[in-house]
Protein backbone atom coordinates (compact mmCIF):
# COMPACT_ATOMS: atom_id res chain seq x y z
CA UNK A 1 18.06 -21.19 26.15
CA UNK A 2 17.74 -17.19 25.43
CA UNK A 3 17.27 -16.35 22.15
CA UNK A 4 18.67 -13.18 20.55
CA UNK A 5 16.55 -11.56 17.61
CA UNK A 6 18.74 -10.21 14.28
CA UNK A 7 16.99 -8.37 12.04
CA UNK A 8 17.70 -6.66 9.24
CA UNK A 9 15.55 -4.25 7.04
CA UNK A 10 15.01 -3.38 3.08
CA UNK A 11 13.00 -0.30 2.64
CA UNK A 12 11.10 0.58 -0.80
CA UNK A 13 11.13 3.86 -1.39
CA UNK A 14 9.00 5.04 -4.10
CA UNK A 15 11.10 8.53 -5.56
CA UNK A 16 8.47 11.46 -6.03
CA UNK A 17 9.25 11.80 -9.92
CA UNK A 18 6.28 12.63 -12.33
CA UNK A 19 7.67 10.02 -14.57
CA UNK A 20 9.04 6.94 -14.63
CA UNK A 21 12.68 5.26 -13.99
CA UNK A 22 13.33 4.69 -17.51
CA UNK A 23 10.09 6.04 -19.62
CA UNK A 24 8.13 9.13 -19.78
CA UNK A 25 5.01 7.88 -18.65
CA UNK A 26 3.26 9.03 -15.85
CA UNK A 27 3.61 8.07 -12.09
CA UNK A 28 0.38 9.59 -10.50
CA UNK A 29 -1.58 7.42 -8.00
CA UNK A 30 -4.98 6.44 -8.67
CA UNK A 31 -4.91 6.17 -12.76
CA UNK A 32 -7.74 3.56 -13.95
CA UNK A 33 -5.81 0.04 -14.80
CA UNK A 34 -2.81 -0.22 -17.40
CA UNK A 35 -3.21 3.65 -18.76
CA UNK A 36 -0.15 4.52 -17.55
CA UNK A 37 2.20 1.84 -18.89
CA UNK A 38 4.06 2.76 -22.25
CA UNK A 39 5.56 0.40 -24.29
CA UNK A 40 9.01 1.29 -22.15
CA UNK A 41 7.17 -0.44 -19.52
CA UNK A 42 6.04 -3.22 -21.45
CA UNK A 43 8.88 -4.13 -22.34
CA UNK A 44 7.90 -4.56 -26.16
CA UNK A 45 10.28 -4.79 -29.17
CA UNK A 46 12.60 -2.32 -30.87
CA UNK A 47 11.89 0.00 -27.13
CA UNK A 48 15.24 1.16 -25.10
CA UNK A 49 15.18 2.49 -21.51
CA UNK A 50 16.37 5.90 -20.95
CA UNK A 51 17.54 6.82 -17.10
CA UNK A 52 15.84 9.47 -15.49
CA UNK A 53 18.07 12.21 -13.92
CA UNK A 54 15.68 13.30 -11.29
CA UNK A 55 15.47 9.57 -9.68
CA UNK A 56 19.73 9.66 -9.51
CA UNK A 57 19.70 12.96 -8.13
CA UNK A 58 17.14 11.80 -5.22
CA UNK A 59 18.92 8.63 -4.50
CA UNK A 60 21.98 10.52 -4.30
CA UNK A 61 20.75 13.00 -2.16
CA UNK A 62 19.67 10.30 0.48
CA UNK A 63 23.06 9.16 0.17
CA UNK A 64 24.74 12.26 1.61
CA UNK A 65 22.00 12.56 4.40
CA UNK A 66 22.92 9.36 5.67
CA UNK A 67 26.82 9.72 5.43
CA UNK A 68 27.23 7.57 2.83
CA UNK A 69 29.56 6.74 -0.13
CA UNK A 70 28.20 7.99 -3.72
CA UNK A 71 29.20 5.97 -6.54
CA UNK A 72 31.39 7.80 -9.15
CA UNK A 73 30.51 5.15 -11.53
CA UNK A 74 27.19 3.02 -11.04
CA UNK A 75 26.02 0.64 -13.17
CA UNK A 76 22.30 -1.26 -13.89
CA UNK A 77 21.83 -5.23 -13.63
CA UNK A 78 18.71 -7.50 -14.86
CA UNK A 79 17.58 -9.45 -11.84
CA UNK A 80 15.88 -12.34 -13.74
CA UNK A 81 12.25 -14.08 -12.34
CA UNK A 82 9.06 -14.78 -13.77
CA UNK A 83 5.87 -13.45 -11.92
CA UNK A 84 2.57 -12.55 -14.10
CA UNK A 85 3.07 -8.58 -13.48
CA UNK A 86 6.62 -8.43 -14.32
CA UNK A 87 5.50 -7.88 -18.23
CA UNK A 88 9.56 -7.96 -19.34
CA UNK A 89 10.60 -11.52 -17.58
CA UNK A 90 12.97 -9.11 -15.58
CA UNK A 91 13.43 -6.18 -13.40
CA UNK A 92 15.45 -3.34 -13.85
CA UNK A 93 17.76 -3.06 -10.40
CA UNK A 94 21.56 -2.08 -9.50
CA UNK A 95 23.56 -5.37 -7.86
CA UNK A 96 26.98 -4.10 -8.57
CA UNK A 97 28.00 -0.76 -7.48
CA UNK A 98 24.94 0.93 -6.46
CA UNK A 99 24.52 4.08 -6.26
CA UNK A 100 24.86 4.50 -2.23
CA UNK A 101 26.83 2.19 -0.10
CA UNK A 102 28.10 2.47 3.67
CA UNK A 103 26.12 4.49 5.08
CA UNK A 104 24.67 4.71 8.87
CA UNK A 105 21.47 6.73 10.48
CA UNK A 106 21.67 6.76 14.29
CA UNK A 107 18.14 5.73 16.39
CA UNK A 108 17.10 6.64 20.05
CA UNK A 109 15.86 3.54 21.58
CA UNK A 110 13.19 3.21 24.23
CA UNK A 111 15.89 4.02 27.38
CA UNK A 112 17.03 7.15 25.69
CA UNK A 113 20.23 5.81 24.61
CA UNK A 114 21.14 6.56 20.67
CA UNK A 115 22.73 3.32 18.34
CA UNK A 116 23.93 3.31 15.17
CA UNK A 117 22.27 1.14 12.17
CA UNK A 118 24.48 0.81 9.24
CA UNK A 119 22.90 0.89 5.65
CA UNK A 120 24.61 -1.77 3.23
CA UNK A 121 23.53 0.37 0.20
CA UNK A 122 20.64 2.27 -1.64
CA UNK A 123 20.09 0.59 -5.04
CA UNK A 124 17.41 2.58 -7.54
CA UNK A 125 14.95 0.02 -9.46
CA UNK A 126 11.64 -0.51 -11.26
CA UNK A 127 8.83 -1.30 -9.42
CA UNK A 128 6.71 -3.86 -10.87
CA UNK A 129 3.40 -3.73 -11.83
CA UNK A 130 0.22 -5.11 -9.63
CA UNK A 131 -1.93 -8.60 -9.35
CA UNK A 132 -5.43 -7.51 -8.90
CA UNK A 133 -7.56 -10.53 -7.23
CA UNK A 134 -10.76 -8.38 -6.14
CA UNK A 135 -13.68 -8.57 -8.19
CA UNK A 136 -12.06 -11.37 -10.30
CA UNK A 137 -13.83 -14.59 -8.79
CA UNK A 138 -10.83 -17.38 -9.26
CA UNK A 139 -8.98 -15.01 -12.04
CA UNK A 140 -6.57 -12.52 -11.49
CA UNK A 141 -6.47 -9.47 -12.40
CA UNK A 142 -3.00 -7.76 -13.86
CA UNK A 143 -2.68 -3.93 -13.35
CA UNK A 144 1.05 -2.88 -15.08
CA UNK A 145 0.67 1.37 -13.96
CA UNK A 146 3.26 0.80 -11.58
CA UNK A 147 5.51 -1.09 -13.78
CA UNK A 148 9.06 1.07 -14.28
CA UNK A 149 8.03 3.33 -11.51
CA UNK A 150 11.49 4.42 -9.68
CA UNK A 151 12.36 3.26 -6.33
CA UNK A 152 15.37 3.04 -4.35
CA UNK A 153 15.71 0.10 -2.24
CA UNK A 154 17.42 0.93 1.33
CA UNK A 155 19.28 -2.21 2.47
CA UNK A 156 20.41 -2.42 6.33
CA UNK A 157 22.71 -4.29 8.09
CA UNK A 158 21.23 -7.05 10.44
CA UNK A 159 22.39 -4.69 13.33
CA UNK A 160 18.29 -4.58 15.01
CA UNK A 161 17.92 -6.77 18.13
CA UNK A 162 14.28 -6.27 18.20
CA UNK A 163 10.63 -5.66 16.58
CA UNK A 164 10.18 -2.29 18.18
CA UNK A 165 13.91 -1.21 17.07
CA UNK A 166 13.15 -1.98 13.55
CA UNK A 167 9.63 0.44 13.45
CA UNK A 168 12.13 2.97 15.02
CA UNK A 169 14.35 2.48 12.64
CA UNK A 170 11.48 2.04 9.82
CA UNK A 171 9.94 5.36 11.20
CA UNK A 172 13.64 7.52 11.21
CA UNK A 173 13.91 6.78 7.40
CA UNK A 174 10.34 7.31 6.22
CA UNK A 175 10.93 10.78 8.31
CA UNK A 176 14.06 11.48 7.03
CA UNK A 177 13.01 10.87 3.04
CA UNK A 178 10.21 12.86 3.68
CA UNK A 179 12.35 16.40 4.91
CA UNK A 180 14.51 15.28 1.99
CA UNK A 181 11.54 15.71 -0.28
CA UNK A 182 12.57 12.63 -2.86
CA UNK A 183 9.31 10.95 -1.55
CA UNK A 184 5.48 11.53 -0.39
CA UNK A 185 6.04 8.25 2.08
CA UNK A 186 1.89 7.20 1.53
CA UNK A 187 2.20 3.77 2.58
CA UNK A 188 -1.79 3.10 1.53
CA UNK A 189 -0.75 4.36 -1.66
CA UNK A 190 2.35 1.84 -1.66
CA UNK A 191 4.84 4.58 -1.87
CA UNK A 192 6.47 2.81 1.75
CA UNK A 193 7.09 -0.49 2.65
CA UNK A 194 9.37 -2.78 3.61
CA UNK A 195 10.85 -6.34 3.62
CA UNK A 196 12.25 -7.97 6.75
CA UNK A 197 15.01 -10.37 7.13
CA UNK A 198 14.46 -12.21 10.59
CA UNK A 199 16.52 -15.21 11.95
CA UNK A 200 17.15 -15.93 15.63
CA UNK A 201 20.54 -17.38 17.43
CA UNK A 202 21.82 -18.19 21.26
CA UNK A 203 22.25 -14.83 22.94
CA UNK A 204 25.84 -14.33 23.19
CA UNK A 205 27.04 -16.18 19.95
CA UNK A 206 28.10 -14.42 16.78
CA UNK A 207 27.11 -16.89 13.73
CA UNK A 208 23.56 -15.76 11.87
CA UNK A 209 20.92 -17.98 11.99
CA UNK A 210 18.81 -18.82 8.90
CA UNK A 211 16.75 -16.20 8.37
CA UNK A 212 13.38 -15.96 6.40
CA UNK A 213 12.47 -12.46 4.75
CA UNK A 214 9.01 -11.37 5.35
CA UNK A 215 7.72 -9.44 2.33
CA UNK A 216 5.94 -6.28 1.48
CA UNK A 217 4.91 -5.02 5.41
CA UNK A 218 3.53 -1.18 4.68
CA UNK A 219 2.90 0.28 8.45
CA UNK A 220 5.10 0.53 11.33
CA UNK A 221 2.40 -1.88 13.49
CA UNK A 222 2.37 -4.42 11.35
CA UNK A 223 6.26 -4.31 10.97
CA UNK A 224 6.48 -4.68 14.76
CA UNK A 225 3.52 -7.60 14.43
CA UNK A 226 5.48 -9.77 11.59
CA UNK A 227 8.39 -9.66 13.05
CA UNK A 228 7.56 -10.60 16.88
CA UNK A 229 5.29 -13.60 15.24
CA UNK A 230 8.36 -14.64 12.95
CA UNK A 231 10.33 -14.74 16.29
CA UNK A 232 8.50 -16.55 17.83
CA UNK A 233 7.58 -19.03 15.12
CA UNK A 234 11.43 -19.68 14.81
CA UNK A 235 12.40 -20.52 18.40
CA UNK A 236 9.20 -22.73 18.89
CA UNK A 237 10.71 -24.82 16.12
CA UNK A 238 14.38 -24.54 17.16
CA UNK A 239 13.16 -25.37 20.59
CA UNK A 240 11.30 -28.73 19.00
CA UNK A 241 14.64 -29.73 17.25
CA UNK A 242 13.60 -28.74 13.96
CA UNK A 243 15.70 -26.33 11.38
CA UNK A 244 14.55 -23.51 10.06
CA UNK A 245 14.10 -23.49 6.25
CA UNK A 246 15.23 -20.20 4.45
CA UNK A 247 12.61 -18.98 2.57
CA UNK A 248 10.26 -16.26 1.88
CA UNK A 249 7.17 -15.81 4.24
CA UNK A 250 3.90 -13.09 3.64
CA UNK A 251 2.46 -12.00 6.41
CA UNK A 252 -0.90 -11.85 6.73
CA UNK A 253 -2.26 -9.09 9.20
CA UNK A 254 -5.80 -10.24 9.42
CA UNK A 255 -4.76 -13.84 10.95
CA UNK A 256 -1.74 -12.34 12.11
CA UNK A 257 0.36 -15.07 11.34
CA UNK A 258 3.08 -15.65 8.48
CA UNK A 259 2.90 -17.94 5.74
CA UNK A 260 5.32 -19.53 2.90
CA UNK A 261 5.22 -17.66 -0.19
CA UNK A 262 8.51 -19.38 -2.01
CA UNK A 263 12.03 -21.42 -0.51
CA UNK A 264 15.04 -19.36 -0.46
CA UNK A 265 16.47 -17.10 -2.49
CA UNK A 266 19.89 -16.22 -3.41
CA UNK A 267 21.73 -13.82 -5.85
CA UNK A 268 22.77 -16.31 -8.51
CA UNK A 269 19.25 -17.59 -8.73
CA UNK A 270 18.60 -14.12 -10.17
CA UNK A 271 20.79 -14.30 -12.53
CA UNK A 272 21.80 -10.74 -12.38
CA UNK A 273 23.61 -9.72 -15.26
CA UNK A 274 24.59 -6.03 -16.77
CA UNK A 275 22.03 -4.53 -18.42
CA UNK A 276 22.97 -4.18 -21.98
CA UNK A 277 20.86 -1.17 -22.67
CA UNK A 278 22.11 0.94 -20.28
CA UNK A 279 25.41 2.68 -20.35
CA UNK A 280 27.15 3.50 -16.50
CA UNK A 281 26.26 6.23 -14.67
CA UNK A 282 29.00 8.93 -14.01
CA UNK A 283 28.66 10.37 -10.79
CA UNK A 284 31.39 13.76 -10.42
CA UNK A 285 32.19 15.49 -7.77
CA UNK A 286 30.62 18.71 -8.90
CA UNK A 287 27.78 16.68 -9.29
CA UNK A 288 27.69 15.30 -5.53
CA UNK A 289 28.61 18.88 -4.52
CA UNK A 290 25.94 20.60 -6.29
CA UNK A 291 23.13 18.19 -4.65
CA UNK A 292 24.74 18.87 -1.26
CA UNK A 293 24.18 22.47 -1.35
CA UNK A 294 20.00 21.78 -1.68
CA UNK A 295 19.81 19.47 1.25
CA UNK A 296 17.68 20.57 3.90
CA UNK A 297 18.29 20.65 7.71
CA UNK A 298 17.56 17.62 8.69
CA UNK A 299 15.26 16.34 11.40
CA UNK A 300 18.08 15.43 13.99
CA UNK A 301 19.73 18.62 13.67
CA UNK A 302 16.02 20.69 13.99
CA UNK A 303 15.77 18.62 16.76
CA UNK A 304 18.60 20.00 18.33
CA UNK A 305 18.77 23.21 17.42
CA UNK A 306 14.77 23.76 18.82
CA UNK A 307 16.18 22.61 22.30
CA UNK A 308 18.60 24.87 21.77
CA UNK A 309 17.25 28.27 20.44
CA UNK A 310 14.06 28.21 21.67
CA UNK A 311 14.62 26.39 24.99
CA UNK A 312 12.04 23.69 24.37
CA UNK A 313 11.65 20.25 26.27
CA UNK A 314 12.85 17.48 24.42
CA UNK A 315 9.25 16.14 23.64
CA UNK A 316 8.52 19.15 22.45
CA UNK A 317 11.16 19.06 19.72
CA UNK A 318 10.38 15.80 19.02
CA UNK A 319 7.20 16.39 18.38
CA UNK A 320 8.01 19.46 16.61
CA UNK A 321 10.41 18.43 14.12
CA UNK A 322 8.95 15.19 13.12
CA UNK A 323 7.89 16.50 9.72
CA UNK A 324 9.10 19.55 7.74
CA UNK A 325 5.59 20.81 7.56
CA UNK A 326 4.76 21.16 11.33
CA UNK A 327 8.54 22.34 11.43
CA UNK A 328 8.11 25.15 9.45
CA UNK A 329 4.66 25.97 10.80
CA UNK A 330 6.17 26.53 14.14
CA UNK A 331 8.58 28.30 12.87
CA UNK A 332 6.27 30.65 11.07
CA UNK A 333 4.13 31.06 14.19
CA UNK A 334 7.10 32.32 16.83
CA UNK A 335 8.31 34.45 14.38
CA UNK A 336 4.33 36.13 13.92
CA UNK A 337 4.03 35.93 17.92
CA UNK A 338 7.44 37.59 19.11
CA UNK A 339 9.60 34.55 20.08
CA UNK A 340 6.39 32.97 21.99
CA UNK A 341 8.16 29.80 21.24
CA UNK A 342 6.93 27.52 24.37
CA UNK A 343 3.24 28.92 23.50
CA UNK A 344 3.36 28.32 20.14
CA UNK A 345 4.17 24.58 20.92
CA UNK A 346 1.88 24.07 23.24
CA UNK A 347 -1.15 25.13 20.90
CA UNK A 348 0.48 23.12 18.25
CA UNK A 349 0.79 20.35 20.01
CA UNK A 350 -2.29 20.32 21.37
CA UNK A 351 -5.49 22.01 20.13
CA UNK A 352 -3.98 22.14 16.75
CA UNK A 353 -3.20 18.78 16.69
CA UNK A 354 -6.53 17.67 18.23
CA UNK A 355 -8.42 19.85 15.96
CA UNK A 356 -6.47 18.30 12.93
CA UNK A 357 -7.08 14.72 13.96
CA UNK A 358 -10.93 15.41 14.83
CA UNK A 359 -11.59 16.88 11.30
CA UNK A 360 -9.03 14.24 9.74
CA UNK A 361 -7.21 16.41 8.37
CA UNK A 362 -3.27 16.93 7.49
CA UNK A 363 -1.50 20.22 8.49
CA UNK A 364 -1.53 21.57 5.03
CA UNK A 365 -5.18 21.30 4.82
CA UNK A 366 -5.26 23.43 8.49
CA UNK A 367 -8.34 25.86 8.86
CA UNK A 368 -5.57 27.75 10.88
CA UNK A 369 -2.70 28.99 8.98
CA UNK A 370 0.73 29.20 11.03
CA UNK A 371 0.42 33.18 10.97
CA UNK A 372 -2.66 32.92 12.12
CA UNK A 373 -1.82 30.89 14.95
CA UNK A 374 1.11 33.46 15.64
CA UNK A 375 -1.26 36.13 15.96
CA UNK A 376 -3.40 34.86 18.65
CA UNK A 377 -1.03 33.67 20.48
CA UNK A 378 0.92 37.04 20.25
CA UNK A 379 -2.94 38.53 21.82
CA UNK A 380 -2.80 36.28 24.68
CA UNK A 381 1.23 37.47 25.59
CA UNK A 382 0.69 41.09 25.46
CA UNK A 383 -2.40 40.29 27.70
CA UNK A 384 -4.98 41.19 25.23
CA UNK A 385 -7.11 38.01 25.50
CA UNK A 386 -6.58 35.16 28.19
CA UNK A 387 -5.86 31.58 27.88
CA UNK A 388 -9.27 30.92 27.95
CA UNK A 389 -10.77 33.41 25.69
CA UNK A 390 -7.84 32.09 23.48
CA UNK A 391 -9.93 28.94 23.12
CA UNK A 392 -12.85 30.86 21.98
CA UNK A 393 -10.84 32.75 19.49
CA UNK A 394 -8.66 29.94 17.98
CA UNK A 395 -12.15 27.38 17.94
CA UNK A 396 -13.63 31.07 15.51
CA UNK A 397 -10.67 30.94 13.24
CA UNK A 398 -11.13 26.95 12.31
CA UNK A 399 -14.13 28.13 11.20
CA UNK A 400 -12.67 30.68 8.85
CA UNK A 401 -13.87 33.45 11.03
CA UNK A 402 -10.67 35.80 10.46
CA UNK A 403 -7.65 36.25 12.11
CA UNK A 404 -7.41 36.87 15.68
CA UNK A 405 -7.24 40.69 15.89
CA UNK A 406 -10.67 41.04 13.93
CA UNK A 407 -12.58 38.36 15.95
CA UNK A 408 -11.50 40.14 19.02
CA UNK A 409 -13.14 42.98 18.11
CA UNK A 410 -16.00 41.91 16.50
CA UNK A 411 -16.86 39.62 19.12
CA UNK A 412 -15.74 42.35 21.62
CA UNK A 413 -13.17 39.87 23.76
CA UNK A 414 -10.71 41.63 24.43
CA UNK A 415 -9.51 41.14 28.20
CA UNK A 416 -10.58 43.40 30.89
CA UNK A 417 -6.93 44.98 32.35
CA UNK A 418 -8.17 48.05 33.93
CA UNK A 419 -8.18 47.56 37.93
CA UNK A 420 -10.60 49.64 39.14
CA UNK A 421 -13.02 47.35 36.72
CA UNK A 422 -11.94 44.16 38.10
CA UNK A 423 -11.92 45.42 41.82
CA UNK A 424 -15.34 46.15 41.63
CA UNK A 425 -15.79 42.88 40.61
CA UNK A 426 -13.67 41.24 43.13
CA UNK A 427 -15.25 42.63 45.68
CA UNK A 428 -18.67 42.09 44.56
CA UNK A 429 -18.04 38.25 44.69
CA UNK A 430 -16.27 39.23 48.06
CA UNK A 431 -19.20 40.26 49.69
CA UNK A 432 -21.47 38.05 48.10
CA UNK A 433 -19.80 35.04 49.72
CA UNK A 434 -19.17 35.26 53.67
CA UNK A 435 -18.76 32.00 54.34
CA UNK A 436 -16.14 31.11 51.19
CA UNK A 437 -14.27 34.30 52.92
CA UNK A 438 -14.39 32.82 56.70
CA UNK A 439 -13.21 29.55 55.32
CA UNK A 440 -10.39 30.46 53.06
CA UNK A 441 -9.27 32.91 56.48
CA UNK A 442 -9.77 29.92 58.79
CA UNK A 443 -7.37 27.60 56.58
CA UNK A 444 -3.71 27.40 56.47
CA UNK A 445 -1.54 28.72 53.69
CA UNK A 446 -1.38 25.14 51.81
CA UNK A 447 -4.90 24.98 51.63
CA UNK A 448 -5.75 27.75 50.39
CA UNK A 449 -4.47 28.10 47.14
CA UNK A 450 -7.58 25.00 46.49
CA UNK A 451 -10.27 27.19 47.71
CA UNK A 452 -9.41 31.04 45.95
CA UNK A 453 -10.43 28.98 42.66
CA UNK A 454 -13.90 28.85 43.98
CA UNK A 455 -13.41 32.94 44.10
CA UNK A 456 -11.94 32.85 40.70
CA UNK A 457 -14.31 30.78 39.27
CA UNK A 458 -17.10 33.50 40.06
CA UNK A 459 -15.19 36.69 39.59
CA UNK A 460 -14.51 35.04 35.45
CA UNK A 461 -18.33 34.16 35.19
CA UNK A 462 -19.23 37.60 36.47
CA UNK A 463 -16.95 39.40 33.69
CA UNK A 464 -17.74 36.96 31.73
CA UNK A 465 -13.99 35.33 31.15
CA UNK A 466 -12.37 38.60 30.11
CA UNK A 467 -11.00 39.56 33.43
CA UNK A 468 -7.14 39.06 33.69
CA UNK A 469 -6.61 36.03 35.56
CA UNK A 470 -2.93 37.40 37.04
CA UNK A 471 -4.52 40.87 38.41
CA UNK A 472 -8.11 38.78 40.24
CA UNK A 473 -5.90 36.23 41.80
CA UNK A 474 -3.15 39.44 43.63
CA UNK A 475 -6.42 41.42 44.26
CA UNK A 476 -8.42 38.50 45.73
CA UNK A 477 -5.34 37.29 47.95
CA UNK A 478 -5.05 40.80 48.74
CA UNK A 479 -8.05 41.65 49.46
CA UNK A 480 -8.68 38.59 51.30
């Protein structure tokens, strides 16, 4: 029998607020244990949450990226379980009316071809706080920092057929929130993960099968990993004759293999109920339309418009506008180089890139600012330096040498353009190299564009790589 995979996806976002969802305390990563839980958090007597506007304002402003409906009225529900660092016996979380509902964010799947996921809704919550099982021998530790800090949860339809369509998908949205600016998207700092909802039926029929949600996956491998194990653990056993038992499963990357954490789980055993200390939120439509007028451009539409405007491939764009920061950067840089746009992407793409990854660093941390970049590359277009003295120049600047005008001239590299100079030199190799000359006459056109490089290659030693490449190779055919 052949098997079709459904899969749907919840997403935790962690919201970049400096406090929390419904307490001032702090939300900074990295805080020693349980100094950054108030009594909010704690859940302790005689304390009342307070919203915070920031955390509406960022879910909302997801919502209208992705289409979706906004809430004019939302409300907050206790969702009701017991687990040691869930100090209040219950979380904070939206079941009824969220704030976001209905919305869709379109992928581009391995054949090119675009298809549509829709998102059920985007619910803000609490997070909850931490078990702690290093260093505590057969104890466990309790660390409650992260207790009330604001999330939204990002719920899709089971509309993914497969593992690597859900990291697509998984990817798109940690992108997307990202250019929106509501969240950093660490996922070693648990600021992005996700829980997967996996069940398997005939290809061809339309009822779900039972599905079992894998919990707390935080990279885009293992999301890929848990799910193709998960699919495969399910048709081995409907394949057997066995059923397969809703329930919650951890995976566990080092074994690679999933594992029962609880039996199913449904709404009512929740017990979600309004939470009586919070009154509704009222969402207007000044509101909605004052957020709308901050969103960015967003990654599909940079995309587009980079094919577009600056006649780039569409790897190249891809690559390009995959973050905001390496968007802007190139921006920056064929603006300082004079509309050098295909340039400017190759050196970002790759030297920059290469250079970033060898020193492990991000792009804000560059040795190379996006000006700087600009510059050189606006040196090597008006024929000032080469290609290859480029390398020279940009490998100065990482290390904090100056811009590319002043290491030019300190370092005296600017290219030689004169012809008379680089005739000489031509002609030097020329007649230093009789039987190079008799061969390259001998041979027929095709082959001959493989043996000027040997004349090249000397003429750029001799002038020691400052010799415009375009002028040696129309005086050497010339000459030749």
């Amino acid at each position: 029998m052949l098997w079709e995979p459904v899969i749907g996806l919840e997403i935790h976002v962690q919201l970049a607020t400096r406090s929390k969802l419904f307490s001032g305390a702090a939300t900074r990563y990295g805080a020693a244990p349980n100094v950054q839980a108030c009594a909010v958090d704690l859940g302790l007597p005689g304390v009342l949450p307070v919203i915070n506007a920031e955390a509406v304002r960022m879910a909302i402003t997801f919502g209208l990226a992705v289409n979706a409906e906004i809430a004019d009225t939302s409300i907050f529900a206790r969702k009701n379980y017991f687990y040691p660092d869930l100090p209040k016996g219950y979380q904070i979380s939206q079941y009824e009316l969220p704030v976001v509902a209905n919305g869709t964010l379109d992928i581009t799947l391995e054949d090119g071809t675009s298809k549509t996921i829709r998102i059920t809704r985007a619910h803000l919550e609490e997070d909850a706080g931490k078990s702690v099982h290093e260093g505590f021998a057969s104890r466990t530790g309790i660390d409650l920092n992260r207790a009330g800090t604001p999330l939204i949860e990002i719920v899709s339809e089971p509309d993914l057929r497969s593992s690597h369509e859900a990291a697509v998908y998984m990817k798109k949205i940690h992108t997307l929130v990202r250019y929106l600016g509501i969240s950093d998207g660490n996922m070693q700092e648990g600021s992005f993960r996700c829980d997967a909802n996996v069940s398997v039926r005939p290809k061809g029929t339309e009822k779900l099968g039972t599905r079992a949600e894998l919990k707390n996956i935080n990279s885009f491998r293992f999301v890929e990993l848990a799910i193709n194990h998960e699919i495969a653990r399910q048709i081995d056993l409907l394949e057997s004759g066995h059923k397969i038992i809703q329930e919650t499963r951890l995976y566990d990357a080092d074994k690679d293999e999933t594992r029962p954490m609880r039996s199913k789980e449904e709404a009512n055993d929740y017990r979600y109920f309004p939470d009586p200390d919070l009154l509704p939120i009222h969402i207007t439509i000044d509101d909605i339309a004052l957020i709308r007028n901050t969103l960015p451009e967003l990654p599909d539409h940079k995309r587009t418009r980079f094919i577009k405007d600056y006649a780039l491939s569409e790897y190249d764009s891809e690559q390009l506008s995959g973050s905001r920061e390496i968007a802007d950067y190139f921006e920056t840089a064929v603006s300082t180089a004079g509309g050098q746009a295909k340039l400017c992407a190759n050196w970002i793409i790759g030297d920059l890139t290469a250079t970033l990854n060898a020193r492990n660093l991000e792009l804000s941390a560059s040795p190379v600012t996006a000006s700087q970049l600009g510059g050189m590359i606006k040196r090597i277009a008006d024929n000032t330096i080469s290609s290859k003295i480029a390398k020279q120049v940009f490998e100065a600047m990482c290390n904090g040498e100056g811009d590319a005008d002043a290491i030019i001239a300190s370092k005296g590299l600017q290219q030689v353009t004169d012809t008379g100079a680089i005739e000489k030199i031509v002609d030097e190799v020329i007649n230093a190299s009789p039987e190079q000359v008799k061969q390259y006459r001998d041979s027929p056109e095709e082959k001959r564009a493989k043996l000027i490089g040997y004349f090249v290659g000397q003429i750029m030693k001799k002038s020691q790589g400052k010799a415009n490449p375009q002028q040696v190779n129309q005086l050497l055919k010339d000459k030749l």
